[in-house]
C-alpha atoms as a PDB file:
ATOM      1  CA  UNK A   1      71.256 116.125  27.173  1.00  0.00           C
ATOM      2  CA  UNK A   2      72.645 115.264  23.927  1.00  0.00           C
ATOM      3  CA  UNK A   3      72.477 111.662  24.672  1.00  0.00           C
ATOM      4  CA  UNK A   4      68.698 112.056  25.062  1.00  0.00           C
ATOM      5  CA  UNK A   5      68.241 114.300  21.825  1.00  0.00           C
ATOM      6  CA  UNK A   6      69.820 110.917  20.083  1.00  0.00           C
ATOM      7  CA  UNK A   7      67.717 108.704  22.085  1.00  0.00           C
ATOM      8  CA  UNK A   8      64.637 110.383  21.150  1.00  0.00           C
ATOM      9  CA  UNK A   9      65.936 110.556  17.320  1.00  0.00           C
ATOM     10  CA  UNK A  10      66.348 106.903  16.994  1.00  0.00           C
ATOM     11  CA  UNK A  11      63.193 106.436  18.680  1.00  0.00           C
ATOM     12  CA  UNK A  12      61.037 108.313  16.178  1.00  0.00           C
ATOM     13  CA  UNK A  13      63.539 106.408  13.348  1.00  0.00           C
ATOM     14  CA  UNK A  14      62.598 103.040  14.883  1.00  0.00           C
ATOM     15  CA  UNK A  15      58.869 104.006  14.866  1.00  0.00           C
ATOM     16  CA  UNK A  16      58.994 105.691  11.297  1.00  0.00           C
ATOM     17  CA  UNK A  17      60.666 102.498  10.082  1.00  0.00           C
ATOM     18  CA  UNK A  18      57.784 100.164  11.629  1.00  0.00           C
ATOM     19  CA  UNK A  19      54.851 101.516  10.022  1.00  0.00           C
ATOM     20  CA  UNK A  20      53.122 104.018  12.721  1.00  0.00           C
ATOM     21  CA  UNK A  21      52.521 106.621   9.731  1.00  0.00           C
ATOM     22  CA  UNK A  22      51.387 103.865   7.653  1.00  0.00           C
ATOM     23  CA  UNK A  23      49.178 102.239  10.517  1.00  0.00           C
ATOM     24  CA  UNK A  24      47.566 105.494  10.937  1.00  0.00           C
ATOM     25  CA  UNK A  25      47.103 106.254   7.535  1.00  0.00           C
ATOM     26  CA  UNK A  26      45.358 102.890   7.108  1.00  0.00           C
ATOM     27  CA  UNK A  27      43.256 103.126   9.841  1.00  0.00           C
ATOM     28  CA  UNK A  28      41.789 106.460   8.474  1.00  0.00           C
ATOM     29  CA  UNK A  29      40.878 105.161   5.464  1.00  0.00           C
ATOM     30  CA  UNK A  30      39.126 102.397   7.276  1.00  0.00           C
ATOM     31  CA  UNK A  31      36.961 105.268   8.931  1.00  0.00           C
ATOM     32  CA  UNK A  32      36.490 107.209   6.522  1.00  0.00           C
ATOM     33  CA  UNK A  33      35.096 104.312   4.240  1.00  0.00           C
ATOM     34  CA  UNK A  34      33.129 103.617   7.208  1.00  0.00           C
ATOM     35  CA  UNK A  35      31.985 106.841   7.759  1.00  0.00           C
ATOM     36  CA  UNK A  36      30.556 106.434   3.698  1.00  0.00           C
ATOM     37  CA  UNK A  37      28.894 103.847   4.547  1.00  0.00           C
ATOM     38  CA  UNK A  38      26.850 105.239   7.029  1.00  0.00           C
ATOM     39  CA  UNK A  39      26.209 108.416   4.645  1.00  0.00           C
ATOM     40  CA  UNK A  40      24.784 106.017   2.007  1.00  0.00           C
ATOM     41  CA  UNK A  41      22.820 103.692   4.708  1.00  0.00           C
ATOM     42  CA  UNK A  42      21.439 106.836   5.810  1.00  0.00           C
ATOM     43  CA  UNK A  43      20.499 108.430   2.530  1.00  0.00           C
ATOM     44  CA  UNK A  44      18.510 104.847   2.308  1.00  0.00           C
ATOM     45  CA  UNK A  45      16.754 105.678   5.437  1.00  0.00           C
ATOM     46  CA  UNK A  46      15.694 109.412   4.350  1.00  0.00           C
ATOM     47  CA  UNK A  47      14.447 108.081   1.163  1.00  0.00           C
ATOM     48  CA  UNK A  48      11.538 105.556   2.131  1.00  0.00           C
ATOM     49  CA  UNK A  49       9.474 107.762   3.806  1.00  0.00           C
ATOM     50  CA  UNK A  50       8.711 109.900   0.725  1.00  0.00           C
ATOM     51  CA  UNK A  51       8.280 106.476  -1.121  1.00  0.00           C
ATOM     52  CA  UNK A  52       5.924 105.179   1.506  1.00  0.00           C
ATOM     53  CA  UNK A  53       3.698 107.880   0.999  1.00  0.00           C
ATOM     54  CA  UNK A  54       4.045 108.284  -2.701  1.00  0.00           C
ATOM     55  CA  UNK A  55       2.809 104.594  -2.754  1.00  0.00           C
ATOM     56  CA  UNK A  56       0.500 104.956   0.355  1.00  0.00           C
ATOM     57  CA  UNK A  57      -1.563 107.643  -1.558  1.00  0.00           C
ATOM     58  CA  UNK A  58      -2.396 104.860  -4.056  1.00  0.00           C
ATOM     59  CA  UNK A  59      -3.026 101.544  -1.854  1.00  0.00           C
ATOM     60  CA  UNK A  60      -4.811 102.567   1.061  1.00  0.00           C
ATOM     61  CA  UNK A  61      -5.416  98.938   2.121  1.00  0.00           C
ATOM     62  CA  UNK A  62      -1.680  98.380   2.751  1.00  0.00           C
ATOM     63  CA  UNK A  63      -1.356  99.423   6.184  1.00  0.00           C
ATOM     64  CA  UNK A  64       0.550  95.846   7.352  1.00  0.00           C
ATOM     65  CA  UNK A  65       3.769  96.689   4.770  1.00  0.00           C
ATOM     66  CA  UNK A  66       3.762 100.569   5.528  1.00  0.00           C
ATOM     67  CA  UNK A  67       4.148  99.741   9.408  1.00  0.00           C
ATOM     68  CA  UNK A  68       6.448  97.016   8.454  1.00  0.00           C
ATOM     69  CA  UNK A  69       8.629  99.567   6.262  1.00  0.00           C
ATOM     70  CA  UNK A  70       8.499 102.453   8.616  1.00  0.00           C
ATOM     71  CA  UNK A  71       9.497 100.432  11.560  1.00  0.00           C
ATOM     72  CA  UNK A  72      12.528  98.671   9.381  1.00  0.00           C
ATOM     73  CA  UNK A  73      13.535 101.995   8.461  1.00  0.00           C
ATOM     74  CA  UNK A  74      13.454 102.924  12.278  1.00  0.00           C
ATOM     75  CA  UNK A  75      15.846 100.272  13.213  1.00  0.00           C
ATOM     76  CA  UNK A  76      18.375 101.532  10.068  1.00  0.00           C
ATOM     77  CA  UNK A  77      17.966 104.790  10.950  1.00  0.00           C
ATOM     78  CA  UNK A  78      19.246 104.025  14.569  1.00  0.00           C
ATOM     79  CA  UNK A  79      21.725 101.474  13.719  1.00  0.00           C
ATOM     80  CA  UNK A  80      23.415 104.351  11.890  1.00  0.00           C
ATOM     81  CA  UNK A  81      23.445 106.907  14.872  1.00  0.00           C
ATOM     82  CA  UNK A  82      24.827 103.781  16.429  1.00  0.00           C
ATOM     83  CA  UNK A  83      27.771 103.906  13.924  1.00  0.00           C
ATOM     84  CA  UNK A  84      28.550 100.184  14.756  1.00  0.00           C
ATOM     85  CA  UNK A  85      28.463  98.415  11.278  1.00  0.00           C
ATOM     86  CA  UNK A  86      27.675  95.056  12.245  1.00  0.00           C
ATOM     87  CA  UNK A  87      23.849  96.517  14.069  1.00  0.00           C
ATOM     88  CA  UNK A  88      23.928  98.665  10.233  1.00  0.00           C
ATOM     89  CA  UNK A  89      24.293  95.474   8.524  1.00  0.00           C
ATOM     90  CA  UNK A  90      21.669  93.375  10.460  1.00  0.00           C
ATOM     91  CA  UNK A  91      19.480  96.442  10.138  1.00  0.00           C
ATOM     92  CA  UNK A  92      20.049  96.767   7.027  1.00  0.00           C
ATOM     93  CA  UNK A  93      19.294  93.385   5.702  1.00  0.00           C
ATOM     94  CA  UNK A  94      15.793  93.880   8.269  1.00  0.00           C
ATOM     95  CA  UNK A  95      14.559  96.327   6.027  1.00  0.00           C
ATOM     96  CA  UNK A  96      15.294  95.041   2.834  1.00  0.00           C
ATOM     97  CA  UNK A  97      12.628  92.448   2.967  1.00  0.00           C
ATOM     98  CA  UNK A  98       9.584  94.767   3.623  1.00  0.00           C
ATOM     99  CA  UNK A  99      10.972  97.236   0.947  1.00  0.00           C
ATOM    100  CA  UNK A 100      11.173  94.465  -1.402  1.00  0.00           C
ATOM    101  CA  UNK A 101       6.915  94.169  -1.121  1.00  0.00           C
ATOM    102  CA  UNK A 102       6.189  97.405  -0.953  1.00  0.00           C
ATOM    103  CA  UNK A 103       7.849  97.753  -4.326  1.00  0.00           C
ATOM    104  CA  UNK A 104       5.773  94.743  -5.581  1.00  0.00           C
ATOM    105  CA  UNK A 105       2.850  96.885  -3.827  1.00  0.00           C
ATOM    106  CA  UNK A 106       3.236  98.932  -7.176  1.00  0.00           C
ATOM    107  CA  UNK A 107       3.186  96.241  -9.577  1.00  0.00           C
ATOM    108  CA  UNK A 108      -0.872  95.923  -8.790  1.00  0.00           C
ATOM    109  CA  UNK A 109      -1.143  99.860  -9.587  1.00  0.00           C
ATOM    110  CA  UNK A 110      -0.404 100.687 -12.660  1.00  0.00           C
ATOM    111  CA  UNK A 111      -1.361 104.689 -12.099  1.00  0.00           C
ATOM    112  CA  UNK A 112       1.646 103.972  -9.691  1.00  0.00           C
ATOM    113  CA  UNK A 113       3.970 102.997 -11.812  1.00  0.00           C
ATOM    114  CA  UNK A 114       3.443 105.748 -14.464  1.00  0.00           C
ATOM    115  CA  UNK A 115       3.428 107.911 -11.405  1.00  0.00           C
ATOM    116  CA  UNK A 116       6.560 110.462 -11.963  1.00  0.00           C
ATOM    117  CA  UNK A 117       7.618 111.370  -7.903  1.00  0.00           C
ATOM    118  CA  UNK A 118       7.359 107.284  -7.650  1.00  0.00           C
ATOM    119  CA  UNK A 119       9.845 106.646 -10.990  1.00  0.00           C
ATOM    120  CA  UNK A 120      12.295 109.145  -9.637  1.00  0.00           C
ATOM    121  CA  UNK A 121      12.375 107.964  -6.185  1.00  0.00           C
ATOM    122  CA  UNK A 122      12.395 103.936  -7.440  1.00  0.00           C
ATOM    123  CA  UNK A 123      15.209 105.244  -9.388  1.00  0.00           C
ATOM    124  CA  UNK A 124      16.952 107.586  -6.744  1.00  0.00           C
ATOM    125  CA  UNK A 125      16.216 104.042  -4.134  1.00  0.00           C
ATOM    126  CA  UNK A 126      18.073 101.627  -6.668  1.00  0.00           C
ATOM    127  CA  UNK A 127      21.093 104.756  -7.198  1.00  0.00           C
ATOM    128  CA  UNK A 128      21.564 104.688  -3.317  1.00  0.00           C
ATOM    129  CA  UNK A 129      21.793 100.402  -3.164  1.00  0.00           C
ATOM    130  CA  UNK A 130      24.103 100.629  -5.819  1.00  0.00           C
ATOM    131  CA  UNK A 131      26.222 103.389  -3.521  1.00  0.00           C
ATOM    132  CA  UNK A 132      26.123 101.058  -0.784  1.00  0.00           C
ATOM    133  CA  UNK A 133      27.460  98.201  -2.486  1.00  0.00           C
ATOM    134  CA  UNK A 134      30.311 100.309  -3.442  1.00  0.00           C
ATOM    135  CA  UNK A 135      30.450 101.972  -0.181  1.00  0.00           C
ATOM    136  CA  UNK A 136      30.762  98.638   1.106  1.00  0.00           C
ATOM    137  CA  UNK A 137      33.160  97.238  -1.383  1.00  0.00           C
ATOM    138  CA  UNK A 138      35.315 100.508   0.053  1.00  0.00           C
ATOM    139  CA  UNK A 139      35.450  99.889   3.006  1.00  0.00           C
ATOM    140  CA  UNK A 140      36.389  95.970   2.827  1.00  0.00           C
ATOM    141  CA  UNK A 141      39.270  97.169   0.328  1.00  0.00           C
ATOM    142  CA  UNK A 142      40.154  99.568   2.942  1.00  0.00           C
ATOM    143  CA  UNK A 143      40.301  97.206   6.170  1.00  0.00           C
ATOM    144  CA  UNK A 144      42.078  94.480   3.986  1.00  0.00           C
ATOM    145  CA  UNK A 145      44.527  96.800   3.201  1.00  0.00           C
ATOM    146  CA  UNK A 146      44.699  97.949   6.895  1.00  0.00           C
ATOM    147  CA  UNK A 147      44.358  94.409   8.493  1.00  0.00           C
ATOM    148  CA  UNK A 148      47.086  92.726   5.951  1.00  0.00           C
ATOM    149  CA  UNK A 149      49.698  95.772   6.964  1.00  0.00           C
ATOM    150  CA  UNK A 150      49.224  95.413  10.669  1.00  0.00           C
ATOM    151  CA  UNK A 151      49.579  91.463  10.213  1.00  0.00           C
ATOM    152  CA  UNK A 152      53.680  92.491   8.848  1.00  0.00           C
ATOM    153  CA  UNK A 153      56.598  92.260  10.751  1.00  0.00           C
ATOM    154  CA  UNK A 154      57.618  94.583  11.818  1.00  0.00           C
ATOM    155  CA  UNK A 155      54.240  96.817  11.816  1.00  0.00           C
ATOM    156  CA  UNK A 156      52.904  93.765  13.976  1.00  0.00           C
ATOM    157  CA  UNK A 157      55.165  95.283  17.015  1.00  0.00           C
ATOM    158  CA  UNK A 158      54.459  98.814  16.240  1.00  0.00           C
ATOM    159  CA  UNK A 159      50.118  98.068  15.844  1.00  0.00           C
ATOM    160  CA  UNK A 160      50.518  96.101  19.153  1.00  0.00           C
ATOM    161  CA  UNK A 161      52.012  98.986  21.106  1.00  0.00           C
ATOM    162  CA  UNK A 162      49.426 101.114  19.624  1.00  0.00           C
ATOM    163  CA  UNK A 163      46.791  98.901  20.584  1.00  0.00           C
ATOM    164  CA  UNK A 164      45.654  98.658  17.171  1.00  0.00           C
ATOM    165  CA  UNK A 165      43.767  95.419  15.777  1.00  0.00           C
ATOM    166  CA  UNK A 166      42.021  93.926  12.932  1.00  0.00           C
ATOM    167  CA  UNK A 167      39.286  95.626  11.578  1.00  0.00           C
ATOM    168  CA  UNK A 168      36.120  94.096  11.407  1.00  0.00           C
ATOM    169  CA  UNK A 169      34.600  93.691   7.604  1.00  0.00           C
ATOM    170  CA  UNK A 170      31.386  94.702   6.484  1.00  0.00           C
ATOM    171  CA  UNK A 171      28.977  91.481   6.122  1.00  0.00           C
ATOM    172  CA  UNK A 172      25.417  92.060   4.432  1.00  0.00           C
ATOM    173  CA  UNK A 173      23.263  89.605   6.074  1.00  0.00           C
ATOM    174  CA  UNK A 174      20.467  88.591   3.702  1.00  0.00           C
ATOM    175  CA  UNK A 175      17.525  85.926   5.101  1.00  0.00           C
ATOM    176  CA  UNK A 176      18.527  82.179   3.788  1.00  0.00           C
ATOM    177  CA  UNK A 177      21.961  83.538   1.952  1.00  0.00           C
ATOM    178  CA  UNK A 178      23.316  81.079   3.766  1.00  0.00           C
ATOM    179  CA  UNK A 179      21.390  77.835   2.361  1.00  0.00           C
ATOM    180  CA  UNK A 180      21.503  77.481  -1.169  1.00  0.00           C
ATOM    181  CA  UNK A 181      17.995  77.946  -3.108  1.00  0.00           C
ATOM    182  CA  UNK A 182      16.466  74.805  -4.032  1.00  0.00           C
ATOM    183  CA  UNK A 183      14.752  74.641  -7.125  1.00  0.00           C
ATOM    184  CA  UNK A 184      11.525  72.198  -7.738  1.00  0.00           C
ATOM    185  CA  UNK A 185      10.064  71.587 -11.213  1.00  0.00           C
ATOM    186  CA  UNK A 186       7.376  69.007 -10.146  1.00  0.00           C
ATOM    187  CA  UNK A 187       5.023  71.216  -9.494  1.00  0.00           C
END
């Protein structure tokens, strides 16, 4: 019996000593980051409805954006019940596009622009991008942090026995990032 007691002691020493704690520490961090994400993607979501009809109420004739916007938004909001990040990103980056016009929308009103509700929720809009970026920024810290531990010897042994592996990061996937812009003065 007291053979066991010391088996099970240097068990738990060998697995203190290889990271488990730290692994699981790590990997919480990575969710909860995640987790903020997903609070600021959906905070994005709940906000362009009331800007949809804040502008609607002014520009009538744009029916092709507001069905463009609401369905976007759709897509975000479900990509974020979803909780998998790449389908938030891809959603994401869907939606940003049709937002973009509808925001130029208001550029042709002016009684828009001066419009109070519209102001605060332009301003409450740009507040929640710049809460994703960070939110975002977050949660890459966190999973390099995670992935870069787990990549260690000896944590490697212990994160393979726990079936943990890399962490995926969070890409924003933007229409044409990917070619550079190319800029024409002919014209």
């Amino acid at each position: 019996m007291n053979m066991l007691k010391r088996s099970w002691v240097l068990a738990l020493a060998v697995l203190a000593g290889c990271g488990y704690n730290t692994i699981q520490t790590y990997d919480e961090q990575v969710n909860a980051a995640a987790a903020q994400i997903k609070v600021q993607l959906q905070r994005r979501a709940d906000l362009i409805p009331n800007l949809v009809e804040t502008v609607k109420g002014y520009a009538k004739q744009e029916q092709t954006i507001f069905t463009e916007v609401a369905e976007a938004r759709a897509k975000l909001a479900g990509a974020v019940q979803s909780g998998d990040l790449q389908q938030m990103a891809q959603a994401n980056a869907q939606l940003t596009a049709p937002l973009g016009r509808l925001l130029a929308i208001a550029e042709n009103y002016p009684q828009l622009k001066s419009n109070e509700n519209f102001r605060s929720l332009q301003d409450q809009l740009e507040g929640t991008e710049n809460r994703i970026a960070v939110a975002r920024q977050d949660y890459n810290d966190a999973v390099n942090r995670y992935n870069a531990y787990i990549r260690r010897f000896p944590q490697v042994l212990t994160a393979k026995i726990l079936g943990k592996g890399p962490r995926p990061y969070f890409e924003l996937e933007t229409p044409g990032a990917a070619q550079a812009p190319k800029v024409d003065f002919s014209k």
